[in-house]
PDB file of N, CA and C in Angstrom:
ATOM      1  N   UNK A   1     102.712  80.870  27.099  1.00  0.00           N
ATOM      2  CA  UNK A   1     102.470  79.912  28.174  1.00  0.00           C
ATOM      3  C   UNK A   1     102.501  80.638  29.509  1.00  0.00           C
ATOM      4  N   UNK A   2     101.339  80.254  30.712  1.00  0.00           N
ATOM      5  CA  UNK A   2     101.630  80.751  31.747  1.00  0.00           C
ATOM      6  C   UNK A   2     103.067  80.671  32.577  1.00  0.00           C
ATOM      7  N   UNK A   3     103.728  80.031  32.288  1.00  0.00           N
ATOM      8  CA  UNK A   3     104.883  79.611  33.135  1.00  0.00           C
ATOM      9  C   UNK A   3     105.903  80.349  32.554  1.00  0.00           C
ATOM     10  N   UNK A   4     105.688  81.293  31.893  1.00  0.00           N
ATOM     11  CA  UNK A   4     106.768  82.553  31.388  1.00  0.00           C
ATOM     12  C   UNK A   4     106.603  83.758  32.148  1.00  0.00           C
ATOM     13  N   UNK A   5     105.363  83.571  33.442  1.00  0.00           N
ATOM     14  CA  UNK A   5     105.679  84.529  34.505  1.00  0.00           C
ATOM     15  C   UNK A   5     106.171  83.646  35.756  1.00  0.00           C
ATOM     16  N   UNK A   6     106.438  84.472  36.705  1.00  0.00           N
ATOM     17  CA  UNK A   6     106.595  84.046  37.918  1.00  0.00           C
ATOM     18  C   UNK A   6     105.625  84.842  38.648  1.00  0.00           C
ATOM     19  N   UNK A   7     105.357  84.147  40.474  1.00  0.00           N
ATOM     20  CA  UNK A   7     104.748  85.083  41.014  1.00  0.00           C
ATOM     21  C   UNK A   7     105.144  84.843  42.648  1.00  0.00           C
ATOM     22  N   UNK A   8     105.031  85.578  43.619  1.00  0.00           N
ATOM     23  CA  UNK A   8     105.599  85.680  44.902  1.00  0.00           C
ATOM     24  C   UNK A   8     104.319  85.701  45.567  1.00  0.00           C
ATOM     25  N   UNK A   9     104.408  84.609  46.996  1.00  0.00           N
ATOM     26  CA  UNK A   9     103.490  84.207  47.667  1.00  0.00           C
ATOM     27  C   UNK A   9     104.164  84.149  48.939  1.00  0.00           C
ATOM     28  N   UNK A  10     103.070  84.482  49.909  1.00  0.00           N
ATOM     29  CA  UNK A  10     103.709  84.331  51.531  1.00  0.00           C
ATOM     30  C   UNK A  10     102.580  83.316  52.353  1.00  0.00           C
ATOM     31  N   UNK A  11     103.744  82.615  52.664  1.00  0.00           N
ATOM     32  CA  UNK A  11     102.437  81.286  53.120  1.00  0.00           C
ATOM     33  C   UNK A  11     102.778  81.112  54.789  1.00  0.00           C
ATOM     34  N   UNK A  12     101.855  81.020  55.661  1.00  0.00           N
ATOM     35  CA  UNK A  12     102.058  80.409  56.732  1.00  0.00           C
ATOM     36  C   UNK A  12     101.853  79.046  56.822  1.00  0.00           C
ATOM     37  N   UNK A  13     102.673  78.446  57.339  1.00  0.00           N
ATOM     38  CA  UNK A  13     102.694  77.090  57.500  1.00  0.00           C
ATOM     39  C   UNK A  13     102.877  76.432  58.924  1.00  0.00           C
ATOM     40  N   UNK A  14     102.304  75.507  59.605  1.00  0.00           N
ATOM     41  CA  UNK A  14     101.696  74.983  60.752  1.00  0.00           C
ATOM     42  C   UNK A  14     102.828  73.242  60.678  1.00  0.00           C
ATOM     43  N   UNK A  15     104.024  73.217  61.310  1.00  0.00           N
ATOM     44  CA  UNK A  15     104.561  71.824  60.750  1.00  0.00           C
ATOM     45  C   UNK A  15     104.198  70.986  62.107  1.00  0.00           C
ATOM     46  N   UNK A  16     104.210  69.555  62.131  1.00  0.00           N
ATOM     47  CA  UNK A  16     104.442  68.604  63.154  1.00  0.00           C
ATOM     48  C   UNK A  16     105.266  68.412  64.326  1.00  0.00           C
ATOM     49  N   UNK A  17     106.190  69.237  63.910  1.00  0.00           N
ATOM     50  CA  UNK A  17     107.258  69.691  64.681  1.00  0.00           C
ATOM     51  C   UNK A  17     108.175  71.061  64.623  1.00  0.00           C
ATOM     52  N   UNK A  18     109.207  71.688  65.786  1.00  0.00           N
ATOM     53  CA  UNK A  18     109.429  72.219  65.800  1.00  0.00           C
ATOM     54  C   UNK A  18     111.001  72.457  64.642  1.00  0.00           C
ATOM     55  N   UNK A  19     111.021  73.185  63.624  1.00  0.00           N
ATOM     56  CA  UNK A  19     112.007  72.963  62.802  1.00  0.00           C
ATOM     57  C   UNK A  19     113.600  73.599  63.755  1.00  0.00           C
ATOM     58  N   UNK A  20     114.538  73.046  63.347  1.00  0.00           N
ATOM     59  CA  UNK A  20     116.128  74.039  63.835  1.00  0.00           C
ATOM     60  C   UNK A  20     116.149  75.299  62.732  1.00  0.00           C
ATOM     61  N   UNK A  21     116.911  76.044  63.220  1.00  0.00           N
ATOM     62  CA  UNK A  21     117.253  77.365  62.904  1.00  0.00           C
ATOM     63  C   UNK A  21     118.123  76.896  61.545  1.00  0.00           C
ATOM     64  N   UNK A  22     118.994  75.466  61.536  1.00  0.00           N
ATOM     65  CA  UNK A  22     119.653  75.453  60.164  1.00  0.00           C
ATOM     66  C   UNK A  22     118.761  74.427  58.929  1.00  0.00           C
ATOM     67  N   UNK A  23     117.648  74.013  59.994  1.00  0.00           N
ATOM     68  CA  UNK A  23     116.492  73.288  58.710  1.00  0.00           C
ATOM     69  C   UNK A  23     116.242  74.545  57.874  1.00  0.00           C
ATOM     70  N   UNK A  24     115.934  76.108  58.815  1.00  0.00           N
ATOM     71  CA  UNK A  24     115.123  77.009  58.154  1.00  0.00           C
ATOM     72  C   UNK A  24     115.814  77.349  56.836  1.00  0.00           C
ATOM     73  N   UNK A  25     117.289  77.486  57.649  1.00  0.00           N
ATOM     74  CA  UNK A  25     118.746  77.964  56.464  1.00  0.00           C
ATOM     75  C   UNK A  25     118.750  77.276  55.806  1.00  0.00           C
ATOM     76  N   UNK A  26     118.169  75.953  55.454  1.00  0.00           N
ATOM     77  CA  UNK A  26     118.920  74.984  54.416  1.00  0.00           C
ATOM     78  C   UNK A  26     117.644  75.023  53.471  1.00  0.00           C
ATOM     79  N   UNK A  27     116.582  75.513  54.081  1.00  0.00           N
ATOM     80  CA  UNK A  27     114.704  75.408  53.179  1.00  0.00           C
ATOM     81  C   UNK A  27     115.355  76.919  52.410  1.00  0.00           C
ATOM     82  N   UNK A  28     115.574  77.937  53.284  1.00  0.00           N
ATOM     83  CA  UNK A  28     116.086  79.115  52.136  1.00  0.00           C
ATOM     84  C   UNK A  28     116.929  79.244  51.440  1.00  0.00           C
ATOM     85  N   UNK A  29     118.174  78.335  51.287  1.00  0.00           N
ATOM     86  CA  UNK A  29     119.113  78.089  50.562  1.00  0.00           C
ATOM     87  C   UNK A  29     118.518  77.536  49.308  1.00  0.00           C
ATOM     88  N   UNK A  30     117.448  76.837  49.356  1.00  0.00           N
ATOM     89  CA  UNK A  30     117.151  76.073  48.063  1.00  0.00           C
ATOM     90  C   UNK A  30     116.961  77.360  46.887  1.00  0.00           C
ATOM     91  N   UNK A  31     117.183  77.019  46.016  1.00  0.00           N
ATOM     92  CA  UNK A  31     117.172  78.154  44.523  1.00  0.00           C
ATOM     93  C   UNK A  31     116.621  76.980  43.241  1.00  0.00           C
ATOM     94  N   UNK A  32     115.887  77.196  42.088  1.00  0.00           N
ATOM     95  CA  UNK A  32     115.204  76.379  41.502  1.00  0.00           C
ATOM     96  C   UNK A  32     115.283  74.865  41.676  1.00  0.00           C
ATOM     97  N   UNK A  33     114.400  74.818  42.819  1.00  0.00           N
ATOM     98  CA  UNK A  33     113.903  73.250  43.203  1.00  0.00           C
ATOM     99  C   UNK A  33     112.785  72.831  41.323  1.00  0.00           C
ATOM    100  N   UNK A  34     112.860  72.025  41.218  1.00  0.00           N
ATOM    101  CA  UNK A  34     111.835  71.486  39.871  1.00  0.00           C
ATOM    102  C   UNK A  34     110.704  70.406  40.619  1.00  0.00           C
ATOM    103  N   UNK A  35     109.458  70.863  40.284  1.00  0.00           N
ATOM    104  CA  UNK A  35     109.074  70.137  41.030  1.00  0.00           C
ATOM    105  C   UNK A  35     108.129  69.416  40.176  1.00  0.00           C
ATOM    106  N   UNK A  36     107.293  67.756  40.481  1.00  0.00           N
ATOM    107  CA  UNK A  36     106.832  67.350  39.978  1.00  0.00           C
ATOM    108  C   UNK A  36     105.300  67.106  40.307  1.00  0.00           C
ATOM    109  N   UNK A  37     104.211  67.942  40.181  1.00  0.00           N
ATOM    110  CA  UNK A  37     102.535  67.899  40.457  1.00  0.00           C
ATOM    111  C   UNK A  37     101.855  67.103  39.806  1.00  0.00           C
ATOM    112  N   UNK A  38     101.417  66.088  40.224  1.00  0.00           N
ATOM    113  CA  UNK A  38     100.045  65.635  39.343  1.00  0.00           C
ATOM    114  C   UNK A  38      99.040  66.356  40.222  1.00  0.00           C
ATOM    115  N   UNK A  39      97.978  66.389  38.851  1.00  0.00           N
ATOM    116  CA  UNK A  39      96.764  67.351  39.076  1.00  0.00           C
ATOM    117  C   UNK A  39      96.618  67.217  40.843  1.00  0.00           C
ATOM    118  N   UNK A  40      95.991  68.192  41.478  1.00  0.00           N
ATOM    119  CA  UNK A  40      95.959  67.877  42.945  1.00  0.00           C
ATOM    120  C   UNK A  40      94.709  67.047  43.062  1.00  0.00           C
ATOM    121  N   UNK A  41      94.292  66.763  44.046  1.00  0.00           N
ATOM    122  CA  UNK A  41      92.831  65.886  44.415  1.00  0.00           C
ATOM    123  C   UNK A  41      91.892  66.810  44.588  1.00  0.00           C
ATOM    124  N   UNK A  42      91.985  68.084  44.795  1.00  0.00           N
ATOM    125  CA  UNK A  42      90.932  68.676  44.815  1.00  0.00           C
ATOM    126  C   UNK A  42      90.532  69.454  44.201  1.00  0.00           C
ATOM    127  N   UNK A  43      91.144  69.557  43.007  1.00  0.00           N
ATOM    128  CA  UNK A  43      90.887  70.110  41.565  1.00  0.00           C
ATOM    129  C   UNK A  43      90.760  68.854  40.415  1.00  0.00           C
ATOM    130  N   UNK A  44      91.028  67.501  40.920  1.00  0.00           N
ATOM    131  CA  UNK A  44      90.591  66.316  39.799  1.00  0.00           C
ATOM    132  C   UNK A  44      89.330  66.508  38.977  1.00  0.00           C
ATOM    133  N   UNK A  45      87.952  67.048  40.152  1.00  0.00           N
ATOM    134  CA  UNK A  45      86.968  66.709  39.480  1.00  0.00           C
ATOM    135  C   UNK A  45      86.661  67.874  38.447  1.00  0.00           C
ATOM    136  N   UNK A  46      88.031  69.079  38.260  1.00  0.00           N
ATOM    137  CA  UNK A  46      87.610  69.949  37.007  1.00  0.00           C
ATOM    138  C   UNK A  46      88.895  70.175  36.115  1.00  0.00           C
ATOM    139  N   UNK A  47      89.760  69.491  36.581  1.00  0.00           N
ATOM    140  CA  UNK A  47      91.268  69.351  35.359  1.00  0.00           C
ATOM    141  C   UNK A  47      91.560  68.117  35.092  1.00  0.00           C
ATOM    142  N   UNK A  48      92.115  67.874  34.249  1.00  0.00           N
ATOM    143  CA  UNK A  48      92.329  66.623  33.704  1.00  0.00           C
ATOM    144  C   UNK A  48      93.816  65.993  34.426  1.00  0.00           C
ATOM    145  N   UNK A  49      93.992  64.648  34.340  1.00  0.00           N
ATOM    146  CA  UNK A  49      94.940  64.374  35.767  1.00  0.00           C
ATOM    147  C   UNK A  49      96.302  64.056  35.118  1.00  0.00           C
ATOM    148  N   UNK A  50      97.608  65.312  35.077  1.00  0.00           N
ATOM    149  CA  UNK A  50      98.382  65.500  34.081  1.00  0.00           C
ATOM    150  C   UNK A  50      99.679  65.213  35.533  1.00  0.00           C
ATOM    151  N   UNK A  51     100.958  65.583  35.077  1.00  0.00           N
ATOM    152  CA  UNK A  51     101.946  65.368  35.930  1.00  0.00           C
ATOM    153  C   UNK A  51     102.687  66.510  35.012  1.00  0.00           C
ATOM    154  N   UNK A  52     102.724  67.911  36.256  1.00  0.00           N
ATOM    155  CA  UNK A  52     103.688  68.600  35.443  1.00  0.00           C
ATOM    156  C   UNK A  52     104.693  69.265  36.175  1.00  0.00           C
ATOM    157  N   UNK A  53     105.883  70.041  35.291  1.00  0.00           N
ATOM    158  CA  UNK A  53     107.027  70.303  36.089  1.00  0.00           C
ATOM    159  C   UNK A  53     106.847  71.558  36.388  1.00  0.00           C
ATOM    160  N   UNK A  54     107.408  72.360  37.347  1.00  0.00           N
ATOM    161  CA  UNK A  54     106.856  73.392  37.782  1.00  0.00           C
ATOM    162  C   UNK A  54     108.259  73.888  38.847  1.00  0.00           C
ATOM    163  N   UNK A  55     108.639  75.012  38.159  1.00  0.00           N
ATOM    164  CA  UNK A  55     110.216  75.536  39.361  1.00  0.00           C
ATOM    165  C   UNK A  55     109.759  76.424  40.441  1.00  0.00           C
ATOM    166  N   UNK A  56     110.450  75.763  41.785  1.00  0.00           N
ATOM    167  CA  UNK A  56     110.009  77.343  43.056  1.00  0.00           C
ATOM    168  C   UNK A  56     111.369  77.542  42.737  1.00  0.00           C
ATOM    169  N   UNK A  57     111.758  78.957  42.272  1.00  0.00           N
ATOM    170  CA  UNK A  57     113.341  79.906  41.709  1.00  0.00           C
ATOM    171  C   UNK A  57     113.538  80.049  43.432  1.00  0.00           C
ATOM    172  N   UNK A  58     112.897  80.609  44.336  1.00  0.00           N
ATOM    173  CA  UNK A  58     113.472  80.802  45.474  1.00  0.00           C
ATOM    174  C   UNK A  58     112.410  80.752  47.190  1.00  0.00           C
ATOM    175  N   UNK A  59     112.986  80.180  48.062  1.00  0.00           N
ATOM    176  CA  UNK A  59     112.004  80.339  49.079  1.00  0.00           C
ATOM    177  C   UNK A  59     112.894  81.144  50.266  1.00  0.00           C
ATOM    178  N   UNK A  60     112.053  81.894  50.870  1.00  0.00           N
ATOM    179  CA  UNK A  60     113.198  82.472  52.562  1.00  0.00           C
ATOM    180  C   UNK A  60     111.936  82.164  53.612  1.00  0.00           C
ATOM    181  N   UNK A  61     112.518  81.186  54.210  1.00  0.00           N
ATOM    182  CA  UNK A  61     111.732  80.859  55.657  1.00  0.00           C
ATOM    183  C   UNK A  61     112.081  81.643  57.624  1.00  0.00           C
ATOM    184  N   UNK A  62     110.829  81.931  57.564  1.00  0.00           N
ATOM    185  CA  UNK A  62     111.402  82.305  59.270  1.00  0.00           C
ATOM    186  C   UNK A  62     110.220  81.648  59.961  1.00  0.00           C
ATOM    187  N   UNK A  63     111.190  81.290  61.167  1.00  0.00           N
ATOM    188  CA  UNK A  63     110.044  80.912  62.679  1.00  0.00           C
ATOM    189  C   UNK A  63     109.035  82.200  62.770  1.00  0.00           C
ATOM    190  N   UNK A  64     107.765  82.105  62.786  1.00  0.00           N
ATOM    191  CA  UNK A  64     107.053  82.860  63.816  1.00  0.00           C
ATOM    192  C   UNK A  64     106.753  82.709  65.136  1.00  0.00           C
ATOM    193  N   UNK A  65     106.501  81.041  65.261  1.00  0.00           N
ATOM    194  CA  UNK A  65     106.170  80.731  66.642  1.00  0.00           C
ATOM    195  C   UNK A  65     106.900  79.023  66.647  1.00  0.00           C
ATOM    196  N   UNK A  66     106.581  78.382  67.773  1.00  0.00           N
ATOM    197  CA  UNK A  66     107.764  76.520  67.871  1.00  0.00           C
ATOM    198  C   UNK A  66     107.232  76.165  66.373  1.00  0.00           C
ATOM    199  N   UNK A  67     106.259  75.668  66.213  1.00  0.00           N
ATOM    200  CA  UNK A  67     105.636  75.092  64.632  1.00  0.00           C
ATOM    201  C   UNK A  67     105.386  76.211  63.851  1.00  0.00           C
ATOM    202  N   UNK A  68     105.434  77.078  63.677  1.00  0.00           N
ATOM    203  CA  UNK A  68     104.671  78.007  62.593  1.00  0.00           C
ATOM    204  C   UNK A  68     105.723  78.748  62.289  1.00  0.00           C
ATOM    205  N   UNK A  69     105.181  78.440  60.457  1.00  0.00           N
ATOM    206  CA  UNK A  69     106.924  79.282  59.786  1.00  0.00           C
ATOM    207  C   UNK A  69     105.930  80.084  58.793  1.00  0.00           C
ATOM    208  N   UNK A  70     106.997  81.398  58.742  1.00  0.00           N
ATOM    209  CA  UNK A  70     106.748  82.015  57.162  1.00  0.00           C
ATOM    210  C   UNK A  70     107.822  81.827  56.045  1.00  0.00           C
ATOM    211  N   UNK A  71     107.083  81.462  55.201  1.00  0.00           N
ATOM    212  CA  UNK A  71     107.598  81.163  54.206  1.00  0.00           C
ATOM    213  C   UNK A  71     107.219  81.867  52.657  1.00  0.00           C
ATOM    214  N   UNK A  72     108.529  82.595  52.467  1.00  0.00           N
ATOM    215  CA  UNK A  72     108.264  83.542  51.079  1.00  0.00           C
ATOM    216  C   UNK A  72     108.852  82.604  49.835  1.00  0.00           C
ATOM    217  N   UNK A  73     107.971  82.954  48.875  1.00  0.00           N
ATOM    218  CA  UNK A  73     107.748  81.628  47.820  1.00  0.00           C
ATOM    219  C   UNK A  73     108.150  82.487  46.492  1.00  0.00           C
ATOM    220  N   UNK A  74     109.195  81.964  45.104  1.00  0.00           N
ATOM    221  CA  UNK A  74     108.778  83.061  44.575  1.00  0.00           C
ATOM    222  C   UNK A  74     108.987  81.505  42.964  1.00  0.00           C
ATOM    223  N   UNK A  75     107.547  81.549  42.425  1.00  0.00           N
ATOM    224  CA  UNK A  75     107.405  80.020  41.957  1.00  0.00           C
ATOM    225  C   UNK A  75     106.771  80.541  40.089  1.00  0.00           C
ATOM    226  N   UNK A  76     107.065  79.693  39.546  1.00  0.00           N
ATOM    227  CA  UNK A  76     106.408  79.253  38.170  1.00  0.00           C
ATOM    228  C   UNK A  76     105.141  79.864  38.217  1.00  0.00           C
ATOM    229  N   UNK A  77     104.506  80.373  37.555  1.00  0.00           N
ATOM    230  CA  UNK A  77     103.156  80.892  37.622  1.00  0.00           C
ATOM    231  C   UNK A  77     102.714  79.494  37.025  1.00  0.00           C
ATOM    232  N   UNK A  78     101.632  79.007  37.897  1.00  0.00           N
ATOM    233  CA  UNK A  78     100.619  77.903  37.618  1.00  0.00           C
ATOM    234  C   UNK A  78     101.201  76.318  38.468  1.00  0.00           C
ATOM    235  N   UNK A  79     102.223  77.238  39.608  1.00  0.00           N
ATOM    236  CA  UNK A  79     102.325  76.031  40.369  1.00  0.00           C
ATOM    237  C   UNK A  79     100.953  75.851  41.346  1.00  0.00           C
ATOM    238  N   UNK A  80     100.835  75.192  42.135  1.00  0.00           N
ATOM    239  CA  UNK A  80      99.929  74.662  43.127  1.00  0.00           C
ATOM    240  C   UNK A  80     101.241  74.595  44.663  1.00  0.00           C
ATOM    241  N   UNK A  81     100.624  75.779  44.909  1.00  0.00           N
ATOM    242  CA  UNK A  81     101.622  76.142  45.795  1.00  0.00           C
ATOM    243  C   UNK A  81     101.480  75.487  47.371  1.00  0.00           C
ATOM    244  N   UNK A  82      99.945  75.111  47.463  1.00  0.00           N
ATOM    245  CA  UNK A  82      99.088  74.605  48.752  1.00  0.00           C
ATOM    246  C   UNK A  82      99.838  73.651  48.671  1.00  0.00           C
ATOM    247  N   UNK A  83      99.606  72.401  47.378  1.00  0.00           N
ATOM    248  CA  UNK A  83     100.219  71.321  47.674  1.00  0.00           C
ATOM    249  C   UNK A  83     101.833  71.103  47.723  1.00  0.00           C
ATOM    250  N   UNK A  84     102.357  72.228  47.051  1.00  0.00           N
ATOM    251  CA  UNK A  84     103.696  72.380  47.173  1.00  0.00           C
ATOM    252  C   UNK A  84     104.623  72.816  48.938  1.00  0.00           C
ATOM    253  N   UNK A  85     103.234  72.905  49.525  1.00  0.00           N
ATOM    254  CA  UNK A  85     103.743  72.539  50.994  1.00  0.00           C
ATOM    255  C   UNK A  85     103.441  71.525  51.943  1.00  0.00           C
ATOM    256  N   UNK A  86     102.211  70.813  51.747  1.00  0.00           N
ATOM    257  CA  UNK A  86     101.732  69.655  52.110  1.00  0.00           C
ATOM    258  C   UNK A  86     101.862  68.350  51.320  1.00  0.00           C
ATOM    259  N   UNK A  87     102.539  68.599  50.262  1.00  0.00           N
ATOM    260  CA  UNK A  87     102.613  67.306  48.988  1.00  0.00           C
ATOM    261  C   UNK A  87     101.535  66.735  48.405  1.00  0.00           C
ATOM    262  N   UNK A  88      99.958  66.989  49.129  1.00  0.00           N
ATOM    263  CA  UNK A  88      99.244  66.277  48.355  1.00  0.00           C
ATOM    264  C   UNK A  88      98.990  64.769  48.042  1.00  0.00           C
ATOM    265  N   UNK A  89      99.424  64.471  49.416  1.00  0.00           N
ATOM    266  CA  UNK A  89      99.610  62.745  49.625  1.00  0.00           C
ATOM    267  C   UNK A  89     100.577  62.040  48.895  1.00  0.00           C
ATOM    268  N   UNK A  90     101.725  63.075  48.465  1.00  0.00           N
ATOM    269  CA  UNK A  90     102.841  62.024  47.588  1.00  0.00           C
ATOM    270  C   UNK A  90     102.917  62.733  46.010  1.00  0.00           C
ATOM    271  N   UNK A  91     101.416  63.198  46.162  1.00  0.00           N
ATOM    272  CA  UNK A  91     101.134  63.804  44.526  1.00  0.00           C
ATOM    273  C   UNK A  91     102.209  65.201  44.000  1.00  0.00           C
ATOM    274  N   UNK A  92     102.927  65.730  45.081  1.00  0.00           N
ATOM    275  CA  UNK A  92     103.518  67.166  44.400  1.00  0.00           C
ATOM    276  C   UNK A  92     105.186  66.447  45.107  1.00  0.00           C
ATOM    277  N   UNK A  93     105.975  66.617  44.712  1.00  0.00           N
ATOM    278  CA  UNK A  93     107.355  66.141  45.351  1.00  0.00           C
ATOM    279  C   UNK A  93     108.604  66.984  44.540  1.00  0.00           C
ATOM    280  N   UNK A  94     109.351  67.468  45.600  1.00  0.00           N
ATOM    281  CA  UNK A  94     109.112  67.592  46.545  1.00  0.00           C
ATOM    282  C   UNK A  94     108.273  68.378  47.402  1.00  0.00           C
ATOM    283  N   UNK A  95     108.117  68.613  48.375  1.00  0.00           N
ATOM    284  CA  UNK A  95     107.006  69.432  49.193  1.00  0.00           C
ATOM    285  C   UNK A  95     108.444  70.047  50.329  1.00  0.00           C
ATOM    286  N   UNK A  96     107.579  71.062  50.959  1.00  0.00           N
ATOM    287  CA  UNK A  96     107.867  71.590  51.787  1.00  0.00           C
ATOM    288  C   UNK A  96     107.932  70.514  53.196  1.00  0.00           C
ATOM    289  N   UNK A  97     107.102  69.884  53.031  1.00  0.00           N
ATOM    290  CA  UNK A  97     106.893  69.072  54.664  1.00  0.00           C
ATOM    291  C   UNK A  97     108.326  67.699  54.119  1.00  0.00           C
ATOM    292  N   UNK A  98     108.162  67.045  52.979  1.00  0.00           N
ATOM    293  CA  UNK A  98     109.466  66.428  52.608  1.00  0.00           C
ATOM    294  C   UNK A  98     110.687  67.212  52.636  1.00  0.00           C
ATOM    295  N   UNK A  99     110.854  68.157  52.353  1.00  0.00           N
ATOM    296  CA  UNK A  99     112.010  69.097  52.290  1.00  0.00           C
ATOM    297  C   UNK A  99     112.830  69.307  53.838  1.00  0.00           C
ATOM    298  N   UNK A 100     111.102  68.919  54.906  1.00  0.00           N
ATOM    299  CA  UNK A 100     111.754  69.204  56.498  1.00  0.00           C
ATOM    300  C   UNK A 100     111.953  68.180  56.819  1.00  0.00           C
ATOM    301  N   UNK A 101     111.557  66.977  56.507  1.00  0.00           N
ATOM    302  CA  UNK A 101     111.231  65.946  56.919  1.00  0.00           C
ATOM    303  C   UNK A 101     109.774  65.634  57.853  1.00  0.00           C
ATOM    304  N   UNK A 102     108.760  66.434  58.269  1.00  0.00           N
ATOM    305  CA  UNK A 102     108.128  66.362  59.249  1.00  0.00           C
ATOM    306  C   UNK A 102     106.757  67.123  57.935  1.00  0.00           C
ATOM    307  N   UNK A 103     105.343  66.836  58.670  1.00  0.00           N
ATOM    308  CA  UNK A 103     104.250  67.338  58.382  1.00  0.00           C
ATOM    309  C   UNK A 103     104.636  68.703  58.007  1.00  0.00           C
ATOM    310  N   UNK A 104     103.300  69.425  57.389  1.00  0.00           N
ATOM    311  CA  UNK A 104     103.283  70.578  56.863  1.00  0.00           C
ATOM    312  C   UNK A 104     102.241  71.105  56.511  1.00  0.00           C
ATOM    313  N   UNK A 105     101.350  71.919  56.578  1.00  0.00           N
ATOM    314  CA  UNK A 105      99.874  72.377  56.521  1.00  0.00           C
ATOM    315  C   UNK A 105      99.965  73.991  56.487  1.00  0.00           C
ATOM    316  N   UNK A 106      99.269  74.544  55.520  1.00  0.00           N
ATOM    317  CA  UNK A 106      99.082  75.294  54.960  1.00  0.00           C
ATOM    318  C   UNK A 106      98.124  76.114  55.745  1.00  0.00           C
ATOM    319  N   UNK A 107      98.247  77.413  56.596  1.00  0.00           N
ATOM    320  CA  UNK A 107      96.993  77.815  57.023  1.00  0.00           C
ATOM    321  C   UNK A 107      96.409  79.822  56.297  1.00  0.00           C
ATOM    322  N   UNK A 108      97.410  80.167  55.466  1.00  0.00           N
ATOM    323  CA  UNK A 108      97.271  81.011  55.161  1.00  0.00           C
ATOM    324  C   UNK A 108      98.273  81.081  53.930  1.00  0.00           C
ATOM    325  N   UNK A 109      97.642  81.857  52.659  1.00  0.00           N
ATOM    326  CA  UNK A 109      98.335  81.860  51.200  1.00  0.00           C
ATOM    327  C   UNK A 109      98.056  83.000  50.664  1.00  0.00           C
ATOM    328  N   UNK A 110      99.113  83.708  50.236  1.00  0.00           N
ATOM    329  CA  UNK A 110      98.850  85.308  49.774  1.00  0.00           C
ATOM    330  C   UNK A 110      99.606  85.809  48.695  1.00  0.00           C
ATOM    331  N   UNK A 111      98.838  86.098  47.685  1.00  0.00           N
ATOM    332  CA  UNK A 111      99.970  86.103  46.784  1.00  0.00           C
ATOM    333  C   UNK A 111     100.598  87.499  46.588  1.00  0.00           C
ATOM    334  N   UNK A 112     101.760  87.963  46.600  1.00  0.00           N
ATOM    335  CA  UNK A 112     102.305  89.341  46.814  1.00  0.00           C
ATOM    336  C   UNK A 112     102.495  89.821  45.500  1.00  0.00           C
ATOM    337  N   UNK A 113     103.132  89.257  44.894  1.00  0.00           N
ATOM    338  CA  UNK A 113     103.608  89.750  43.066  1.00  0.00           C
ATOM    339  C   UNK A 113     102.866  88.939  42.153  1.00  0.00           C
ATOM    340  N   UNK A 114     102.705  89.310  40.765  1.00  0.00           N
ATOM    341  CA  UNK A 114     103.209  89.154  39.690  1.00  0.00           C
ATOM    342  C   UNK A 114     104.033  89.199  38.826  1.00  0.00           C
ATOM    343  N   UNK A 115     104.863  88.945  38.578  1.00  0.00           N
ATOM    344  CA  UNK A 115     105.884  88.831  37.993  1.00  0.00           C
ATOM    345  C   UNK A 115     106.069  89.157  36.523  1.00  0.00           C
ATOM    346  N   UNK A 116     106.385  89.538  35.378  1.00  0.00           N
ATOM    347  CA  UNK A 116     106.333  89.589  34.372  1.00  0.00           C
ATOM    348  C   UNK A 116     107.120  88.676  33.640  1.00  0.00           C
ATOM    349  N   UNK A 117     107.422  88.315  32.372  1.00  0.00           N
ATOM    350  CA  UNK A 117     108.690  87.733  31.688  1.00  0.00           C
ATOM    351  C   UNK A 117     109.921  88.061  32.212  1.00  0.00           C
ATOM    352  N   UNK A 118     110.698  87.253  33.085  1.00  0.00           N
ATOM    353  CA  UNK A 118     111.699  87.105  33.385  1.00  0.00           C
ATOM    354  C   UNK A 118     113.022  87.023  32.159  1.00  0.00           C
ATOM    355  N   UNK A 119     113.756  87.453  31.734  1.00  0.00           N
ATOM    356  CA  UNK A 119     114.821  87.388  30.955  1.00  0.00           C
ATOM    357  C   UNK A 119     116.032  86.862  31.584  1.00  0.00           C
TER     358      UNK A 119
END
């Protein structure tokens, strides 16, 4: 199964507001969040519309600028990581923008690792 790797992603993210220095601490504190995706909306019209569980093992967030954070991701191989910061209208939960309480938009996604079988 794909989800016997992991893989590490660095995302910039654009929020609604300006986060505190202990929102950032409390988004990097999180350690296997479980999260719940139905298919996203913009992959409906070529996957079938499933609801699955999917772990981010760890995230570390920093300010770059008032709204714009980096955020290092290190997730389930075959999460949907876009919507795992914007939610996807409700569809991925939790999200990153629920996690702050405030919006969340995705403007850059990079994936750094692959991961192998974790033991």
């Amino acid at each position: 199964r794909s989800s016997e790797k992991r893989k590490r992603y660095r995302c910039v993210i654009v929020l609604t507001r300006e986060p505190t220095k202990e929102e950032l601490g409390a988004l990097s504190a999180q350690q296997s969040v479980v999260l719940k995706q139905r298919t996203p909306v913009r992959v409906l019209h070529r996957r079938s519309a499933l609801t699955r569980t999917r772990t981010i093992y760890t995230m570390s967030a920093k300010s770059i600028s008032r709204r714009c954070i980096l955020l290092d991701v290190e997730a389930e191989s075959g999460t949907y990581i876009k919507e795992f910061v914007h939610g996807d209208f409700g569809r991925t939960s939790p999200s990153v923008g629920e996690l702050l309480r405030c919006g969340a938009d995705i403007v850059q996604l990079d994936v750094l690792e692959v991961l192998d079988s974790v033991q």
